[in-house]
PDB file of N, CA and C in Angstrom:
ATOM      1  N   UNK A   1     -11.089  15.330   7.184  1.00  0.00           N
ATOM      2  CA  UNK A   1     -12.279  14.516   7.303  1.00  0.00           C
ATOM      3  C   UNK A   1     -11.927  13.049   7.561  1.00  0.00           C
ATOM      4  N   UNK A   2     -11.060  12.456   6.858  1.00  0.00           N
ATOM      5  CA  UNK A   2     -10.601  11.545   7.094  1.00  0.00           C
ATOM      6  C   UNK A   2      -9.866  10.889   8.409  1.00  0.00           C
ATOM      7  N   UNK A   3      -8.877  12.054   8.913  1.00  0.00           N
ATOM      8  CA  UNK A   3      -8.933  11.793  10.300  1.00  0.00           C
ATOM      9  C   UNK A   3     -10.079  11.646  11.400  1.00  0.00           C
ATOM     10  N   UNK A   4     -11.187  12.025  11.229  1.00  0.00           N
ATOM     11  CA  UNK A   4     -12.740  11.661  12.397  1.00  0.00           C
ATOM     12  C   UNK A   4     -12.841  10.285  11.662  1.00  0.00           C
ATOM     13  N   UNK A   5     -12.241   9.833  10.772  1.00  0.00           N
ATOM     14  CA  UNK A   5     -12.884   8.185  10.478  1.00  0.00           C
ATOM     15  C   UNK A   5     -12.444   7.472  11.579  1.00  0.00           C
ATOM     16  N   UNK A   6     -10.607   7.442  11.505  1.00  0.00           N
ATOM     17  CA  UNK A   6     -10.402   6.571  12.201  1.00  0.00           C
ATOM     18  C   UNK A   6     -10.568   7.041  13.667  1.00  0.00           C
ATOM     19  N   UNK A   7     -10.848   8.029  14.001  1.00  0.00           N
ATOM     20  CA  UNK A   7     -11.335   8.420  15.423  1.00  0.00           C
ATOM     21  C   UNK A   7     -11.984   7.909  15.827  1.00  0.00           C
ATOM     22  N   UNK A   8     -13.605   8.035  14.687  1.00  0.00           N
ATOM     23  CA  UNK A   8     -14.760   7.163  15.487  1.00  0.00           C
ATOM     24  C   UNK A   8     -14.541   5.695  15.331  1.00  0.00           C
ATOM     25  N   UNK A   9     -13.776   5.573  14.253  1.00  0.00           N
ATOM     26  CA  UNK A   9     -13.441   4.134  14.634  1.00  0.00           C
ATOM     27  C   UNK A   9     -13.254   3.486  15.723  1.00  0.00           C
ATOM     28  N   UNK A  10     -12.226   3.751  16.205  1.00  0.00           N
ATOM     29  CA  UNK A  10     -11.910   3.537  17.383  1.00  0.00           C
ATOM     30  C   UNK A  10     -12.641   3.723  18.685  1.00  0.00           C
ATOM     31  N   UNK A  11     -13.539   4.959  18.299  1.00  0.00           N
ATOM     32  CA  UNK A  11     -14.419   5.179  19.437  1.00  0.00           C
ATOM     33  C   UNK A  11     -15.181   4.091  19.638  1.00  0.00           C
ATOM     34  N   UNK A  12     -16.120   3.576  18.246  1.00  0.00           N
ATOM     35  CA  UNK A  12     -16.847   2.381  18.390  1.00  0.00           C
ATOM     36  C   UNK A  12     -16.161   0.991  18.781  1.00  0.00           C
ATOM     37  N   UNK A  13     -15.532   0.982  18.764  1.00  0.00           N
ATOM     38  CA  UNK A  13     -14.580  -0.154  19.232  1.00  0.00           C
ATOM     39  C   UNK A  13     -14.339  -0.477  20.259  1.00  0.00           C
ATOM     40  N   UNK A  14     -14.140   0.872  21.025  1.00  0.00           N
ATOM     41  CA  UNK A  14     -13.828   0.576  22.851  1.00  0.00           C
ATOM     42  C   UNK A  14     -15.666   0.686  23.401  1.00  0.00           C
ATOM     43  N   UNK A  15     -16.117   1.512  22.883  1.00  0.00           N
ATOM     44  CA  UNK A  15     -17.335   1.780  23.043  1.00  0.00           C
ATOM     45  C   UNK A  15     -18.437   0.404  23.494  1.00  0.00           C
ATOM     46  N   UNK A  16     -17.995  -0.332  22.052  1.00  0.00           N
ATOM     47  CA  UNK A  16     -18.670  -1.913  21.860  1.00  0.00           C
ATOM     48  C   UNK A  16     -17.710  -2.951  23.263  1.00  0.00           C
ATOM     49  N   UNK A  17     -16.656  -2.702  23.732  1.00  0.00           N
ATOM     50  CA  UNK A  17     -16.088  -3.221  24.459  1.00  0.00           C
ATOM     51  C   UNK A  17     -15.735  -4.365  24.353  1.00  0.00           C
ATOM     52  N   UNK A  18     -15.170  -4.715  22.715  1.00  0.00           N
ATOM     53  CA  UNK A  18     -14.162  -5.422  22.081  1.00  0.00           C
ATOM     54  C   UNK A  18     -12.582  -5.245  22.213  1.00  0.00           C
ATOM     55  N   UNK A  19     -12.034  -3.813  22.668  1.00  0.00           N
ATOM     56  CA  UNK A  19     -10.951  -3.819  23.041  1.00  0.00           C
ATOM     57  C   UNK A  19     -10.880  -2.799  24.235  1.00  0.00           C
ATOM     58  N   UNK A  20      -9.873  -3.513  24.583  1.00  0.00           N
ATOM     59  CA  UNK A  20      -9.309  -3.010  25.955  1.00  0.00           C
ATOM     60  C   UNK A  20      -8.474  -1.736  25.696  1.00  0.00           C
ATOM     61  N   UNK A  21      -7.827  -1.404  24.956  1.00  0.00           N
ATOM     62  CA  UNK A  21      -6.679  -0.531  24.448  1.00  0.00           C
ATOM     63  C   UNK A  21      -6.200  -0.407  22.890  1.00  0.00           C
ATOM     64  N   UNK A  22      -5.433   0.609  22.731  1.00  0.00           N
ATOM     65  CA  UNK A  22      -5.663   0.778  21.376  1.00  0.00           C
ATOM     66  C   UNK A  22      -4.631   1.923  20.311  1.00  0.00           C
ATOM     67  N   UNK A  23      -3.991   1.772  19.364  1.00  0.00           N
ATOM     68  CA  UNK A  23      -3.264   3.049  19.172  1.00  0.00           C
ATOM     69  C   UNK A  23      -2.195   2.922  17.494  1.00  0.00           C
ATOM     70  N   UNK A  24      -2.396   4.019  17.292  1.00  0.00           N
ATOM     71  CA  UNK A  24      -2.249   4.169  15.591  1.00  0.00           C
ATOM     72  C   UNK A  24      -0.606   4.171  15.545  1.00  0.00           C
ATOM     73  N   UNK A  25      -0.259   4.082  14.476  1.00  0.00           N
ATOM     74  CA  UNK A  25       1.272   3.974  14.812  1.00  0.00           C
ATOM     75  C   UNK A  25       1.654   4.268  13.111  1.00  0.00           C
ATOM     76  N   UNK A  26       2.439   4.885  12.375  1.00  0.00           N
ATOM     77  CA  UNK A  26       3.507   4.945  11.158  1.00  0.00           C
ATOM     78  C   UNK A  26       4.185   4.684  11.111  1.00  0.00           C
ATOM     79  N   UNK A  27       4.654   3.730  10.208  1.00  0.00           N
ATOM     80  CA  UNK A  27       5.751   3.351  10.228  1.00  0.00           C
ATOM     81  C   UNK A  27       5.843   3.595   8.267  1.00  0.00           C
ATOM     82  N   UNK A  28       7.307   4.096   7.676  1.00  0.00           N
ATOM     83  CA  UNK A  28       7.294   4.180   6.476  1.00  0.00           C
ATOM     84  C   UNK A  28       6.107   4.281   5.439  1.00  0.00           C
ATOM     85  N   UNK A  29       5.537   5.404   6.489  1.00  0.00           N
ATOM     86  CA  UNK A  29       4.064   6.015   5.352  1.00  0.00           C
ATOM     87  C   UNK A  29       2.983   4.863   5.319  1.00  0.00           C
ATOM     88  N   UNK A  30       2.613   3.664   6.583  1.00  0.00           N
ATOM     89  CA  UNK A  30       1.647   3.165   6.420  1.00  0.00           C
ATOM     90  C   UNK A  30       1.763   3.242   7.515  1.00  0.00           C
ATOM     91  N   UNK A  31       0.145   2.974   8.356  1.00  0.00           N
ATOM     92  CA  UNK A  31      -0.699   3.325   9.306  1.00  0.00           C
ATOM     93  C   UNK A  31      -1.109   1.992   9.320  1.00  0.00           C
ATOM     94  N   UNK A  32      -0.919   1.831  10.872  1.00  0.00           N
ATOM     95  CA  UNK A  32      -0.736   0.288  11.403  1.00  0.00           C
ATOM     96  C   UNK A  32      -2.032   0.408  13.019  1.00  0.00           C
ATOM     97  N   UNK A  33      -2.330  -0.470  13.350  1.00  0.00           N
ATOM     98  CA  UNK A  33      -3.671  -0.031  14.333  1.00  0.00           C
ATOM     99  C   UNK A  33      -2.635  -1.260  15.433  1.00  0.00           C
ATOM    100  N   UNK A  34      -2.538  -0.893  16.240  1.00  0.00           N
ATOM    101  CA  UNK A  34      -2.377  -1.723  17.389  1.00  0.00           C
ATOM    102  C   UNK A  34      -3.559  -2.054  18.987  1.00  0.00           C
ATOM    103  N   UNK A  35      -3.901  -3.063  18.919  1.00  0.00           N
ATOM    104  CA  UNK A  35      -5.329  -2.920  19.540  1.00  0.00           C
ATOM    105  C   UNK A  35      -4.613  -4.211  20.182  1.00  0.00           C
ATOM    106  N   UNK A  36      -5.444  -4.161  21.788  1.00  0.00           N
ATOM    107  CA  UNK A  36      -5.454  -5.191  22.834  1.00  0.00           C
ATOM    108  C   UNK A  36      -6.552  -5.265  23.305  1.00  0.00           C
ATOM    109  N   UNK A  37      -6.642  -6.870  22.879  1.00  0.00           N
ATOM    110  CA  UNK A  37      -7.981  -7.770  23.022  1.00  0.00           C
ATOM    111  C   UNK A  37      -7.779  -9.103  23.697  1.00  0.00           C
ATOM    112  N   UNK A  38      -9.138  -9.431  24.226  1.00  0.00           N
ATOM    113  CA  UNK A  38      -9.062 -11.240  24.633  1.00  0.00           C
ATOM    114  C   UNK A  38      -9.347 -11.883  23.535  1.00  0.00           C
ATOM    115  N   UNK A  39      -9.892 -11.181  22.674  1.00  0.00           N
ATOM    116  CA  UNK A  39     -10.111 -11.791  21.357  1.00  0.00           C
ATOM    117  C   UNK A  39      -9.317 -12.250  20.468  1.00  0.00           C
ATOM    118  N   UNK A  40      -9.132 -13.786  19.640  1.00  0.00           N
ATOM    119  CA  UNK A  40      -8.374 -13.877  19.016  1.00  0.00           C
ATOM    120  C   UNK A  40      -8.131 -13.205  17.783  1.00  0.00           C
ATOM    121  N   UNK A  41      -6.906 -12.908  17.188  1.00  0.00           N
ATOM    122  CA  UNK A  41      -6.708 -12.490  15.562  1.00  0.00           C
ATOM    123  C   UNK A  41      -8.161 -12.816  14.892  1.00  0.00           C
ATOM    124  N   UNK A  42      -8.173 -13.813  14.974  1.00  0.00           N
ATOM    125  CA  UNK A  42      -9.450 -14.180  13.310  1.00  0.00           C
ATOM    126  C   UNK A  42     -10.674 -13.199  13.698  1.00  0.00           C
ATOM    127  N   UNK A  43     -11.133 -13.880  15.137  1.00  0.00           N
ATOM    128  CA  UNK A  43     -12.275 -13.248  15.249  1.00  0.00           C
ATOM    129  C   UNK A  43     -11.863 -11.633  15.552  1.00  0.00           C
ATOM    130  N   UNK A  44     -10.753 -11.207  15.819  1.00  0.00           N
ATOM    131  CA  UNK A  44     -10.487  -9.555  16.058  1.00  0.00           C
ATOM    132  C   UNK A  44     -10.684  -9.323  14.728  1.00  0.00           C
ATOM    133  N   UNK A  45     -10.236  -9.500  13.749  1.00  0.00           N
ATOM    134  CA  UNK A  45     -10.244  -9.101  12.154  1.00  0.00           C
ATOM    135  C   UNK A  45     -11.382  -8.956  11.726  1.00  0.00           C
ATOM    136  N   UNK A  46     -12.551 -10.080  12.214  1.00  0.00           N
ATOM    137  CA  UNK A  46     -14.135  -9.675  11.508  1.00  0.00           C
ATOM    138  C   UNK A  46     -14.331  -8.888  12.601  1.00  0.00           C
ATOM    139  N   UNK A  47     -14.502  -8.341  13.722  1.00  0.00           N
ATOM    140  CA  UNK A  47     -15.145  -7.283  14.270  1.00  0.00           C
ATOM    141  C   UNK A  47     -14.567  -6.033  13.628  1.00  0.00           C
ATOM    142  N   UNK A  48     -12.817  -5.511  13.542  1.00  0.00           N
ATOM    143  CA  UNK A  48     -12.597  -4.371  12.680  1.00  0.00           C
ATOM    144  C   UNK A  48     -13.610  -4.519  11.533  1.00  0.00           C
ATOM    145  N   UNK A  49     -13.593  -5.524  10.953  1.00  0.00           N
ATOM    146  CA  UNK A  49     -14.122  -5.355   9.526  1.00  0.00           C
ATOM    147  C   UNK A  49     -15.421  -4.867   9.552  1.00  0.00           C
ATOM    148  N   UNK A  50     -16.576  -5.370  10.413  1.00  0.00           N
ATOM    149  CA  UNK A  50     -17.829  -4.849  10.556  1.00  0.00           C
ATOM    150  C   UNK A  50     -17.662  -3.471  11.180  1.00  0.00           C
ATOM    151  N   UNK A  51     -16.748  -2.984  12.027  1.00  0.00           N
ATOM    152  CA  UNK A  51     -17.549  -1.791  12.633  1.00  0.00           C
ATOM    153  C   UNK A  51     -16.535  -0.758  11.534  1.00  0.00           C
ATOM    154  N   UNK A  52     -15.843  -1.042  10.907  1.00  0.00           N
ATOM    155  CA  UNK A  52     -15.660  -0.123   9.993  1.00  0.00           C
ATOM    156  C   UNK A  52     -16.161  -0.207   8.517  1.00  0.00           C
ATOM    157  N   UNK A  53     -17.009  -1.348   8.516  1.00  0.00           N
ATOM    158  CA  UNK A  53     -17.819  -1.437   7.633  1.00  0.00           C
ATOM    159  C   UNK A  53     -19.398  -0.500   7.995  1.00  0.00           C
ATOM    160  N   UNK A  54     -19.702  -0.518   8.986  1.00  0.00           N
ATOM    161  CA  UNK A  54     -20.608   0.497   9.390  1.00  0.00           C
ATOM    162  C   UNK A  54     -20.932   1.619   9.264  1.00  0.00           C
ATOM    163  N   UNK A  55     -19.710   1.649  10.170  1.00  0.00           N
ATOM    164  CA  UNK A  55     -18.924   3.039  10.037  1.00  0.00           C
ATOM    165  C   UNK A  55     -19.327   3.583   8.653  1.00  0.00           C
ATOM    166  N   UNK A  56     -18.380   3.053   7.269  1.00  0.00           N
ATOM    167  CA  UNK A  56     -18.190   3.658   5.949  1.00  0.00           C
ATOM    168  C   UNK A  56     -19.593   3.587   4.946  1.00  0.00           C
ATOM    169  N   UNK A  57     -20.321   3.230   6.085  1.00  0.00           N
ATOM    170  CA  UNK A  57     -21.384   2.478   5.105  1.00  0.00           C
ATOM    171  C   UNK A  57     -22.187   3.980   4.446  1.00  0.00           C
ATOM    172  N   UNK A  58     -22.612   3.887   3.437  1.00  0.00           N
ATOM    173  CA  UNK A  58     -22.831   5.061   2.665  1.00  0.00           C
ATOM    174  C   UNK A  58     -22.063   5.703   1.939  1.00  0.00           C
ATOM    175  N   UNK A  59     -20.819   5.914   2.108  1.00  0.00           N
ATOM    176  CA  UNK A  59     -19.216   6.735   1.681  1.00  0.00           C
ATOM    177  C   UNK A  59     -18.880   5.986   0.775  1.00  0.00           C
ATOM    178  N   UNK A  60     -18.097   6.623   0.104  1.00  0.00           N
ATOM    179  CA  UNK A  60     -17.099   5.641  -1.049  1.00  0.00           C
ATOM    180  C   UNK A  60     -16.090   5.245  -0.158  1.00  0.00           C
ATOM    181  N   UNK A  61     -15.720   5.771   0.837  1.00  0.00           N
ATOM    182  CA  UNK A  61     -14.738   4.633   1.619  1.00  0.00           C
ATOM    183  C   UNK A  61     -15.025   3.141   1.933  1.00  0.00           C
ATOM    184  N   UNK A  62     -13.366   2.969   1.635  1.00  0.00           N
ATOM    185  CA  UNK A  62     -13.845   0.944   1.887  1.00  0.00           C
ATOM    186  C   UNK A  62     -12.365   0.485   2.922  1.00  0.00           C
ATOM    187  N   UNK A  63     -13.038  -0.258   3.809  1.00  0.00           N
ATOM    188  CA  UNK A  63     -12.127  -0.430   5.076  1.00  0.00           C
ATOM    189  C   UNK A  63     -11.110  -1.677   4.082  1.00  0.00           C
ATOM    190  N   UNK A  64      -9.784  -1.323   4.523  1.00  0.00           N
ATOM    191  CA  UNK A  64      -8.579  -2.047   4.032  1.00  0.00           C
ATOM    192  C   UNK A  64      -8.142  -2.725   5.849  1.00  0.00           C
ATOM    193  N   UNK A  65      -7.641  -3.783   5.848  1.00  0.00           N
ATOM    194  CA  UNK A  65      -7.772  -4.284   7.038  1.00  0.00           C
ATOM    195  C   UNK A  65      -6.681  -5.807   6.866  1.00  0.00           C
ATOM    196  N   UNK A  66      -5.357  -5.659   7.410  1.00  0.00           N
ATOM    197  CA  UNK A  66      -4.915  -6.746   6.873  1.00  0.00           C
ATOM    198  C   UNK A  66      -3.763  -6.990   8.242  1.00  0.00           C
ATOM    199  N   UNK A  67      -3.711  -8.224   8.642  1.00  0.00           N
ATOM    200  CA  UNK A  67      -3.530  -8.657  10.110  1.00  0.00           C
ATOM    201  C   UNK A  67      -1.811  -9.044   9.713  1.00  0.00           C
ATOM    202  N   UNK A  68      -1.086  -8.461  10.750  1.00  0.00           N
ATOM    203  CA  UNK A  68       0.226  -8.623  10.801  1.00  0.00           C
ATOM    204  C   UNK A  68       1.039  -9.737  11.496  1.00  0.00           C
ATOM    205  N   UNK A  69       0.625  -9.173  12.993  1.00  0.00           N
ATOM    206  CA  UNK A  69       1.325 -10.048  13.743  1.00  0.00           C
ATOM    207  C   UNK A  69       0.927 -10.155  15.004  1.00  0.00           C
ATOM    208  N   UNK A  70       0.920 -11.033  16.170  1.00  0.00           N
ATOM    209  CA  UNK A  70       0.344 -10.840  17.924  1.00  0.00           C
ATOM    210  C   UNK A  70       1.079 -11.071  18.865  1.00  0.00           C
ATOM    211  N   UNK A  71       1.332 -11.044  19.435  1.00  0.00           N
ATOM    212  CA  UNK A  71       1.924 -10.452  20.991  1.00  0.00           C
ATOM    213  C   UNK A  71       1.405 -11.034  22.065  1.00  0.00           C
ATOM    214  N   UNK A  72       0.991 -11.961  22.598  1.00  0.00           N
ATOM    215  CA  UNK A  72      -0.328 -11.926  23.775  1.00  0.00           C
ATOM    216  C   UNK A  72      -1.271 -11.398  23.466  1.00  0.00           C
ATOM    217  N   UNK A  73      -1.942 -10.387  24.264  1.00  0.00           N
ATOM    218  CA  UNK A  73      -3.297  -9.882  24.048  1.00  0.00           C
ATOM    219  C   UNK A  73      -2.923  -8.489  23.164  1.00  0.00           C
ATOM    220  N   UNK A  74      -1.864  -8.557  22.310  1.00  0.00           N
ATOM    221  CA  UNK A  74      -1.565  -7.187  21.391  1.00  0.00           C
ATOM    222  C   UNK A  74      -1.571  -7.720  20.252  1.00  0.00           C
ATOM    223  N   UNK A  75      -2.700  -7.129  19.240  1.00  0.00           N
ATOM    224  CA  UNK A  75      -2.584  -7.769  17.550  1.00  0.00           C
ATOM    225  C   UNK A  75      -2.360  -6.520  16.698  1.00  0.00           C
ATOM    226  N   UNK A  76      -1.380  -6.492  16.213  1.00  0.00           N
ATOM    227  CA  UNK A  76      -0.977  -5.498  15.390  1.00  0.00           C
ATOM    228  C   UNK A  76      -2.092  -5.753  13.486  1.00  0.00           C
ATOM    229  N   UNK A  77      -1.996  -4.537  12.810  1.00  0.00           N
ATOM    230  CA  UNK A  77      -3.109  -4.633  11.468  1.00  0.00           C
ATOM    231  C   UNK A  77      -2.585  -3.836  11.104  1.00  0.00           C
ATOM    232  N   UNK A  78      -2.315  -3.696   9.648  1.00  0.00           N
ATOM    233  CA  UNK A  78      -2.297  -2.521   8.560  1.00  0.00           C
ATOM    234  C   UNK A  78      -3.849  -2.118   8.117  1.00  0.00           C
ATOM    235  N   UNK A  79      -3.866  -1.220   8.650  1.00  0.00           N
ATOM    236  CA  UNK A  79      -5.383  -0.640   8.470  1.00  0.00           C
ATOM    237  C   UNK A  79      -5.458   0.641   7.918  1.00  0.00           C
ATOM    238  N   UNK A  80      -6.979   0.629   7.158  1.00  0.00           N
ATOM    239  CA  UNK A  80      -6.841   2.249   6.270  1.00  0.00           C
ATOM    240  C   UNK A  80      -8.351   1.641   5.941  1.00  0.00           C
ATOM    241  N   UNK A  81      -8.478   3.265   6.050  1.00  0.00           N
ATOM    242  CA  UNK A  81      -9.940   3.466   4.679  1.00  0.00           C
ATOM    243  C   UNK A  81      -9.563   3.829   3.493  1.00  0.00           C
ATOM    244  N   UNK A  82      -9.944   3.426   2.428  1.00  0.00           N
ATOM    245  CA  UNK A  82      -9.579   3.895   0.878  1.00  0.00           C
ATOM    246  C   UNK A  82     -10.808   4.260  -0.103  1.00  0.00           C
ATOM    247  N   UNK A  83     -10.773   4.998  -0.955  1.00  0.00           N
ATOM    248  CA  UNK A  83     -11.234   5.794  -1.659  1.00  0.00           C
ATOM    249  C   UNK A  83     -11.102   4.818  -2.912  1.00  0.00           C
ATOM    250  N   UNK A  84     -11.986   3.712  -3.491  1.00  0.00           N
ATOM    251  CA  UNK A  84     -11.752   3.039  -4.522  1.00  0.00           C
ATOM    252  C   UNK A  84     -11.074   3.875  -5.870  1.00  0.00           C
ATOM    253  N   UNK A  85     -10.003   3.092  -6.698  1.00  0.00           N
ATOM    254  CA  UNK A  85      -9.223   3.516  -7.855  1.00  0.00           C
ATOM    255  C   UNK A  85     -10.236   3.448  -8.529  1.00  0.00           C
ATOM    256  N   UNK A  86     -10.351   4.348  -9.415  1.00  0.00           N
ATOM    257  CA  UNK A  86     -10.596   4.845 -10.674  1.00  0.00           C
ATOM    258  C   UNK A  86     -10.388   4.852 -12.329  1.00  0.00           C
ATOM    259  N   UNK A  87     -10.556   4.274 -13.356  1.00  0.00           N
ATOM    260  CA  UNK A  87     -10.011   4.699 -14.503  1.00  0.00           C
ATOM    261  C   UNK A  87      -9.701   6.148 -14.573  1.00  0.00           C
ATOM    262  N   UNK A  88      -8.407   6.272 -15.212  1.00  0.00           N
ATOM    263  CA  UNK A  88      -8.446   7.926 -15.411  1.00  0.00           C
ATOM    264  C   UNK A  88      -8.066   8.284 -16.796  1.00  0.00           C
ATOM    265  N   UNK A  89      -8.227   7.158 -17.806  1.00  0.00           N
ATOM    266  CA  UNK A  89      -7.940   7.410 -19.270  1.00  0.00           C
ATOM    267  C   UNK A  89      -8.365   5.955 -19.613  1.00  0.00           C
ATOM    268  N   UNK A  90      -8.316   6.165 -21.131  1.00  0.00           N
ATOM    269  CA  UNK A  90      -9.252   4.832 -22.235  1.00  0.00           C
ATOM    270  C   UNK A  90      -7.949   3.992 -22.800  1.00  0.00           C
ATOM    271  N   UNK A  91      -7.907   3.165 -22.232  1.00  0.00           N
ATOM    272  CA  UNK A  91      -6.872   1.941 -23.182  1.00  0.00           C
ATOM    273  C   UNK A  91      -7.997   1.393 -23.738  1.00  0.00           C
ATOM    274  N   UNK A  92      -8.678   1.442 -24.397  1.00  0.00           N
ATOM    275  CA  UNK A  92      -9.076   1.312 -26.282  1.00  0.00           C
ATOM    276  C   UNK A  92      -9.902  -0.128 -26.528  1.00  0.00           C
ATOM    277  N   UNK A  93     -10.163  -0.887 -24.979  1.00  0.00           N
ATOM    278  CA  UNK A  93     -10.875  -2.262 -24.996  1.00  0.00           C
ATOM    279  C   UNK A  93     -12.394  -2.138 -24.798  1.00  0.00           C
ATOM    280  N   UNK A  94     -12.891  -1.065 -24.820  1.00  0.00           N
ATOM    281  CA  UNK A  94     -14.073  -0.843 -24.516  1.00  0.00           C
ATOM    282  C   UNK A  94     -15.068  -1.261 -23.404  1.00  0.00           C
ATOM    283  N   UNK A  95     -13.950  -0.868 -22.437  1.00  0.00           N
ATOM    284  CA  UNK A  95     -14.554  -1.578 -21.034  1.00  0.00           C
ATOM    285  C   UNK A  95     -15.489  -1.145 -20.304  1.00  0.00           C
ATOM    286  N   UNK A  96     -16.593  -1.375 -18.948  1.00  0.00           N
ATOM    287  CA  UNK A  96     -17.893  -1.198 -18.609  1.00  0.00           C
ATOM    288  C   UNK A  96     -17.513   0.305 -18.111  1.00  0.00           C
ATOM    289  N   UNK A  97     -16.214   0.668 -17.586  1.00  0.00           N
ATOM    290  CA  UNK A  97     -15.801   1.610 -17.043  1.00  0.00           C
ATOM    291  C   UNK A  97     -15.302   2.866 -17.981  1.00  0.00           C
ATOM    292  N   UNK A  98     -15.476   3.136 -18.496  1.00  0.00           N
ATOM    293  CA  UNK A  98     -14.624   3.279 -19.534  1.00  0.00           C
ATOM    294  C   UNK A  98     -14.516   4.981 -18.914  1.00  0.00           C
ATOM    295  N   UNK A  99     -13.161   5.870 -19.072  1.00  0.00           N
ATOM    296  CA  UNK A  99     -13.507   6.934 -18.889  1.00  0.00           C
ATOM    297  C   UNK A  99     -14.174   7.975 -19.582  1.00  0.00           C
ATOM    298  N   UNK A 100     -14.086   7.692 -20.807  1.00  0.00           N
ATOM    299  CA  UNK A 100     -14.844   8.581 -21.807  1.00  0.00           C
ATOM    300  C   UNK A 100     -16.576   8.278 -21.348  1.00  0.00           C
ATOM    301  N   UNK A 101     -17.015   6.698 -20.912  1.00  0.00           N
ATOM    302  CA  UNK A 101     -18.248   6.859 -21.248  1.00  0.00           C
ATOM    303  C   UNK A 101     -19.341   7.840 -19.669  1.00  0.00           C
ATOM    304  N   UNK A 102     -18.217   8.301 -18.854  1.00  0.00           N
ATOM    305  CA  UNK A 102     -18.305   8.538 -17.362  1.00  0.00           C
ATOM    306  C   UNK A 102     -19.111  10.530 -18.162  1.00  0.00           C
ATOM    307  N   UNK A 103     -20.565  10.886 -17.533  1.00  0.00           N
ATOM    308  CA  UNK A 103     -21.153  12.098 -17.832  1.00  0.00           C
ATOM    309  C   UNK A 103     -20.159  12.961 -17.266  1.00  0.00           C
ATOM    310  N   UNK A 104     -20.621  14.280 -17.194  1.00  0.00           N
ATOM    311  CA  UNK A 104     -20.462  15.300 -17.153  1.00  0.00           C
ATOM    312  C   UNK A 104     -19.741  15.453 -15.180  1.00  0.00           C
ATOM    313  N   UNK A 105     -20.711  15.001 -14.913  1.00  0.00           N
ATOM    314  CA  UNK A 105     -20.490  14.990 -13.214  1.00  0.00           C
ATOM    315  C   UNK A 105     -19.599  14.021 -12.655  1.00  0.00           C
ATOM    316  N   UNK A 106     -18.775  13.203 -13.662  1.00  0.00           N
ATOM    317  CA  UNK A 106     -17.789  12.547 -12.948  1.00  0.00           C
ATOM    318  C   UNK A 106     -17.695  11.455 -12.509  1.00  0.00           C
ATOM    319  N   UNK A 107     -18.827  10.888 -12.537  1.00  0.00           N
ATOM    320  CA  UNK A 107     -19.565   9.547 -12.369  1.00  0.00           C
ATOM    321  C   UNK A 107     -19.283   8.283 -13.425  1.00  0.00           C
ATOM    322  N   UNK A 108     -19.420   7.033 -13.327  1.00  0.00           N
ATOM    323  CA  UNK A 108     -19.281   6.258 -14.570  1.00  0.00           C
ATOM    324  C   UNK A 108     -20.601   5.990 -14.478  1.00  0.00           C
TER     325      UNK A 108
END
């Protein structure tokens, strides 16, 4: 499921005709987005951020989005959707989260 994220991601992206080109890359177990734009870094960074904010909108996914390095018209990003962390046990401070106080269904 997670793979159609960053699919349509990308779909909306060329779609909106913010980038010219585009392509996922691993390197040591992180997932890096390489995209070519006329657009600069700053403003390339808030367009990822909105259309994968769109995108996730409804989901517990939350776009991770963090700008590396550029090339000419090539800006490299460590990019990901993430699944917000969780408490998964009670260290004893009685916090808003707490896992004990989370019902039946898993929820806090």
């Amino acid at each position: 499921m997670l793979a159609s994220f960053y699919q349509q991601f990308e779909d909306t992206l060329h779609r909106d005709g913010r980038i010219a080109q585009s392509k996922w890359r691993t390197y040591a177990g992180q997932r890096f987005f390489y995209v070519n734009s006329a657009l600069c870094a700053p403003e390339l960074t808030i367009c990822l951020l909105e259309a994968a904010g769109r995108l996730s909108h409804g989901t517990r996914l939350k776009p991770e989005c963090i700008y590396v390095r550029s090339d000419d018209c090539w800006h490299v990003y460590r990019f990901r959707f993430r699944v917000p962390d969780e408490k998964q046990f009670c260290c004893g401070n009685l916090c808003d989260d707490c896992f004990l106080l989370r019902d039946s269904a898993g929820s806090a």
